[in-house]
N, C-alpha and C. Protein backbone atom coordinates (compact mmCIF):
# COMPACT_ATOMS: atom_id res chain seq x y z
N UNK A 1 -23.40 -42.49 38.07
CA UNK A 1 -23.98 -41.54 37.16
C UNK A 1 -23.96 -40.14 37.76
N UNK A 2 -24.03 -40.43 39.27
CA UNK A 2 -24.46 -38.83 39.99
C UNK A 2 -22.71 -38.30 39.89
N UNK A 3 -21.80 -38.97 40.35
CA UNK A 3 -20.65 -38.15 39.93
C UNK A 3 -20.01 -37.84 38.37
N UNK A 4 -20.40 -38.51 37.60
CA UNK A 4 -20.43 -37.87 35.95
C UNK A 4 -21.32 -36.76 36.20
N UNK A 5 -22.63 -36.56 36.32
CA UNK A 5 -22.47 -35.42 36.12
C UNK A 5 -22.08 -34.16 36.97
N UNK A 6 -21.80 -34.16 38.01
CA UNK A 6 -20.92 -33.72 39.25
C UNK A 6 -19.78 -32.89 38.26
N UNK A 7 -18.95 -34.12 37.65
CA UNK A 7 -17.99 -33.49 36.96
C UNK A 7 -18.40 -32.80 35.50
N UNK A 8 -19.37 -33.18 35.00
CA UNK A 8 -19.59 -32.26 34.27
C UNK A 8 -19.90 -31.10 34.09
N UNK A 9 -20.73 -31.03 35.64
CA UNK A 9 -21.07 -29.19 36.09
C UNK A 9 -19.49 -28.59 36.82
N UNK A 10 -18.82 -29.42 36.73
CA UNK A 10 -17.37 -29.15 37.39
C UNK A 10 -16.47 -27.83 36.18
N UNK A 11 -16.60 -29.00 35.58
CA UNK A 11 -16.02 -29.05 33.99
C UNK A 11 -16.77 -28.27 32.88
N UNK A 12 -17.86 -27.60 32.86
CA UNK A 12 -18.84 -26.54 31.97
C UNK A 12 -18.01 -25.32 32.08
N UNK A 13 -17.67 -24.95 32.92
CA UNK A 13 -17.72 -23.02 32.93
C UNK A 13 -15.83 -23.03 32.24
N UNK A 14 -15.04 -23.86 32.76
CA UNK A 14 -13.14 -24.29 31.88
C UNK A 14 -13.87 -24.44 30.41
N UNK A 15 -14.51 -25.54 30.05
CA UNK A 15 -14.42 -25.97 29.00
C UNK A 15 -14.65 -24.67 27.80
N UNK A 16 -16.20 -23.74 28.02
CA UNK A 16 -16.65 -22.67 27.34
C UNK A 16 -15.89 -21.63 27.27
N UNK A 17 -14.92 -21.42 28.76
CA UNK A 17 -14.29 -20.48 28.75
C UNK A 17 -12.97 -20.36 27.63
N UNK A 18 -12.24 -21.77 27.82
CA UNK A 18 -11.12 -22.34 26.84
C UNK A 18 -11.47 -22.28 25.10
N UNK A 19 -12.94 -22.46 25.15
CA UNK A 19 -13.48 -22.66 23.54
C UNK A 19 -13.29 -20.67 23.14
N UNK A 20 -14.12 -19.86 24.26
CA UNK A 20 -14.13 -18.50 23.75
C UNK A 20 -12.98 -17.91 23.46
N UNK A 21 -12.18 -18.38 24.49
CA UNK A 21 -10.48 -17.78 24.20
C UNK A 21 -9.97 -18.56 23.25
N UNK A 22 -10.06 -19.70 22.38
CA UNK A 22 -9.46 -20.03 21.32
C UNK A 22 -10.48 -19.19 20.24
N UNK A 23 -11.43 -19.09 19.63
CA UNK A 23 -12.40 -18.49 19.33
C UNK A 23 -11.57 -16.84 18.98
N UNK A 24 -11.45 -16.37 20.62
CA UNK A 24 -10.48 -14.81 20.17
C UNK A 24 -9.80 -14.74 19.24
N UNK A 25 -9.07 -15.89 19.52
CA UNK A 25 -7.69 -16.05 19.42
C UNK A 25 -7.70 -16.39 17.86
N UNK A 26 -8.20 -17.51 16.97
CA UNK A 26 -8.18 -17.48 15.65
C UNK A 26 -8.87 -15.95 15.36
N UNK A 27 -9.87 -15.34 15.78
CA UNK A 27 -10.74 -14.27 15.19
C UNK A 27 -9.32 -12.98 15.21
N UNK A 28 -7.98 -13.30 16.15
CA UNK A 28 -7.14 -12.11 16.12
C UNK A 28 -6.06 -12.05 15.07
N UNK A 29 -6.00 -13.27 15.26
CA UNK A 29 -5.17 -14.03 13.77
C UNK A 29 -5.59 -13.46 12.92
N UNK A 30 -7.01 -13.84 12.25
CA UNK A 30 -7.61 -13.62 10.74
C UNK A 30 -7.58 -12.13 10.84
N UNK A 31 -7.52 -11.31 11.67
CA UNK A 31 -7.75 -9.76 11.52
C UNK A 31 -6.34 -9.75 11.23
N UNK A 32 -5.30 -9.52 11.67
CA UNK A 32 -4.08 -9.47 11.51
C UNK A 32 -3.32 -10.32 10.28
N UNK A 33 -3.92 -11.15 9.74
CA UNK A 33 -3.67 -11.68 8.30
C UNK A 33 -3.95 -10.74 7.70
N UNK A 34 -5.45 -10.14 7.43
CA UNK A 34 -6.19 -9.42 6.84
C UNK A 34 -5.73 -7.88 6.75
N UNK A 35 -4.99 -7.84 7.66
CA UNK A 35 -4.26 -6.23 7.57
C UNK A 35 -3.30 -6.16 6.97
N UNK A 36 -2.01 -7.00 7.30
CA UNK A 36 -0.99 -7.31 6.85
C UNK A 36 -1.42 -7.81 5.52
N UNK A 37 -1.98 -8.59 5.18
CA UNK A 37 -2.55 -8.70 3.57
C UNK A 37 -2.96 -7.08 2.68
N UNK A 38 -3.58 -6.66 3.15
CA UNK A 38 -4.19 -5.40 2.94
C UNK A 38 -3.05 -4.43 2.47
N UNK A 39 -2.02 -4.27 3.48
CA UNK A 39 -1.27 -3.07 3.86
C UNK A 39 0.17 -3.65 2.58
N UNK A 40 0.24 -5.11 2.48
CA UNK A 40 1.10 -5.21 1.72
C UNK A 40 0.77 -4.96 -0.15
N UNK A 41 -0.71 -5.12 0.05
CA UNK A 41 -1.10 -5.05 -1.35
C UNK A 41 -1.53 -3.89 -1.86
N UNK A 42 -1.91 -2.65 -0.75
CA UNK A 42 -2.00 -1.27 -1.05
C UNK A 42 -1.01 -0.58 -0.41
N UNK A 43 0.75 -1.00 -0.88
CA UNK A 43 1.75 -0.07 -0.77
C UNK A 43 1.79 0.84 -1.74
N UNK A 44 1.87 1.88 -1.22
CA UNK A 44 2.21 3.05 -2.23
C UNK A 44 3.58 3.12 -2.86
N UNK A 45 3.85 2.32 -3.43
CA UNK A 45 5.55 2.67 -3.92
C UNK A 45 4.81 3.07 -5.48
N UNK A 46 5.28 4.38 -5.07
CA UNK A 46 5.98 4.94 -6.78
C UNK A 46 6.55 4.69 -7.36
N UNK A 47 6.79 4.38 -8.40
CA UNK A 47 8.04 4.31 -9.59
C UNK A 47 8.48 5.87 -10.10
N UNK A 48 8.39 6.88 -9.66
CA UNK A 48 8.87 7.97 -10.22
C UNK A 48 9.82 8.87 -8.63
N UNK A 49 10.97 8.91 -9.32
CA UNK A 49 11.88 8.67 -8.21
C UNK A 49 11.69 10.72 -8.48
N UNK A 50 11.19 11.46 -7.46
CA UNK A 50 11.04 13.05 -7.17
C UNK A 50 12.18 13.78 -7.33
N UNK A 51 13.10 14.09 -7.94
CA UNK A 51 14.56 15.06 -7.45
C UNK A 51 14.47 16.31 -8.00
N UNK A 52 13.96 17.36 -7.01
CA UNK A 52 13.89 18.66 -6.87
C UNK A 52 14.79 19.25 -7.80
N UNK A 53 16.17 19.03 -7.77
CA UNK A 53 17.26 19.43 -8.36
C UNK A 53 17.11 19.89 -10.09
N UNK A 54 17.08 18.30 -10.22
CA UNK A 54 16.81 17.67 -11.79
C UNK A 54 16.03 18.56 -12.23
N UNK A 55 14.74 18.74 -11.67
CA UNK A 55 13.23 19.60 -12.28
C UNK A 55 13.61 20.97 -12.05
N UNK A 56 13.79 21.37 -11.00
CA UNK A 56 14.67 22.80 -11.60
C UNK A 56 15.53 22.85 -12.89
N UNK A 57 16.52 22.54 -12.97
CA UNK A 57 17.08 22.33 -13.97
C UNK A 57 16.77 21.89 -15.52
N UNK A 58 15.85 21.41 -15.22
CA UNK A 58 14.73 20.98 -16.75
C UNK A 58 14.11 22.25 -16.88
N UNK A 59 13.54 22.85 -16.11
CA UNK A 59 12.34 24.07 -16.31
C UNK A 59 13.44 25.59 -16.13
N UNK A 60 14.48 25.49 -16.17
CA UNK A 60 15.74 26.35 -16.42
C UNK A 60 16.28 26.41 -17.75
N UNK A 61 16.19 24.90 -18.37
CA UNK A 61 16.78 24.52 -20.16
C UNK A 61 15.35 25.04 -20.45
N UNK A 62 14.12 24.75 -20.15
CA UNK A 62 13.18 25.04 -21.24
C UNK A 62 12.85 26.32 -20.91
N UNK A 63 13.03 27.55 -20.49
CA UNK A 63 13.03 28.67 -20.43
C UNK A 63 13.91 29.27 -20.96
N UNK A 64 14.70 29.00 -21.18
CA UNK A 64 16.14 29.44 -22.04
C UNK A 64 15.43 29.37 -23.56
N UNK A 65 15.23 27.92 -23.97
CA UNK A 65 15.01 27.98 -25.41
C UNK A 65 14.28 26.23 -25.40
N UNK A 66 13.94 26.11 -26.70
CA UNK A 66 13.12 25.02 -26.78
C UNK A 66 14.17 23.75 -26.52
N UNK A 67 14.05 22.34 -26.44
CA UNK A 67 14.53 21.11 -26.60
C UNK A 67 14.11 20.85 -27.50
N UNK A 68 13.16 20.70 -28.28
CA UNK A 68 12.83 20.25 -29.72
C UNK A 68 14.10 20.81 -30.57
N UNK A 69 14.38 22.22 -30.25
CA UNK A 69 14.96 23.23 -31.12
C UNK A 69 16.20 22.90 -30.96
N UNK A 70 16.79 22.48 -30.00
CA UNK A 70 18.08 22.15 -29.40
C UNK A 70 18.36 20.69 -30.15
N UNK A 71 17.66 19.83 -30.19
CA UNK A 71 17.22 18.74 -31.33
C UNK A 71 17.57 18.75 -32.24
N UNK A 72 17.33 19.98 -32.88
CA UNK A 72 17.45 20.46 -34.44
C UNK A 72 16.30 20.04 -35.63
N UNK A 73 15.27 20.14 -34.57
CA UNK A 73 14.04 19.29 -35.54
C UNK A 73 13.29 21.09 -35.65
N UNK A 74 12.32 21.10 -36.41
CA UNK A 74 11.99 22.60 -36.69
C UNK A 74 10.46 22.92 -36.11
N UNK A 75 10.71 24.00 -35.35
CA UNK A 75 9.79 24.87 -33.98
C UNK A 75 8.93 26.24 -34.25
N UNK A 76 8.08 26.30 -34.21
CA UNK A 76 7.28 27.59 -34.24
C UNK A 76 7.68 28.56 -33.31
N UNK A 77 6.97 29.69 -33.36
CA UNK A 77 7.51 31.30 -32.51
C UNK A 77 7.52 30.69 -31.11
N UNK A 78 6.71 29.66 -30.94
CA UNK A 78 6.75 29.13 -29.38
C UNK A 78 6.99 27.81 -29.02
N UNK A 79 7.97 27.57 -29.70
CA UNK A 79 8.91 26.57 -29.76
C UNK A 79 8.76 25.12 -29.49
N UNK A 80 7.53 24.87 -29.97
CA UNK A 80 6.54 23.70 -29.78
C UNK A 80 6.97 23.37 -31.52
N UNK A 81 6.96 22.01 -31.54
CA UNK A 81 7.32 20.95 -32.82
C UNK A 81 6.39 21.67 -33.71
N UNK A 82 7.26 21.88 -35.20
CA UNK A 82 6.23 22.41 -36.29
C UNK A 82 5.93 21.08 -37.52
N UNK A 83 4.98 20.63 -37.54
CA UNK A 83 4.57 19.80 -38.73
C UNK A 83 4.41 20.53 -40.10
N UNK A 84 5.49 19.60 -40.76
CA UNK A 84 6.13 20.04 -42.20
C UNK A 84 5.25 19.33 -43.20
C-alpha cells in the first residue's frame, strides 16, 4: 500500500501538468476556430467592382447633356424625366 501511494505522489505533479497543457491546448484550438469562423463570415467582399475610369466618364456624358434625353424620353430645363 505504502508504495502505491509512493507512486502516486510520484505521479501527481506529470499527471496535472499533462491535463493543464491539454486544457491549453483545446482552449487554443476553440480560439482559433472562433477567429477563423469570425473572419470568414465578416469578409468584406463587395459586389460593386470601383473603376475610376468608367465614373469619370459617366459624370463627363452627364455634364454634357441628360441620358434620359439621349433616350429620347422627354426632360425638363434640368434634364431630369418629365411626367406627361
Amino acid at each position: 500500500m505504502e508504495d502505491i501511494s509512493e507512486l502516486l505522489k510520484e505521479a501527481k505533479p506529470l499527471y496535472f501538468q499533462r491535463k493543464r497543457r491539454r486544457n491549453q491546448l483545446k482552449t487554443m484550438v476553440a480560439v482559433l476556430v472562433c477567429v477563423l469562423g469570425l473572419g470568414y463570415f465578416t469578409q468584406d467582399s463587395s459586389p460593386y467592382i470601383y473603376n475610376l475610369d468608367n465614373l469619370d466618364s459617366q459624370i463627363s456624358q452627364t455634364a454634357d447633356g441628360s441620358i434620359i434625353e439621349d433616350m429620347g424620353l422627354p426632360t425638363d430645363e434640368f434634364g431630369l424625366l418629365m411626367v406627361v
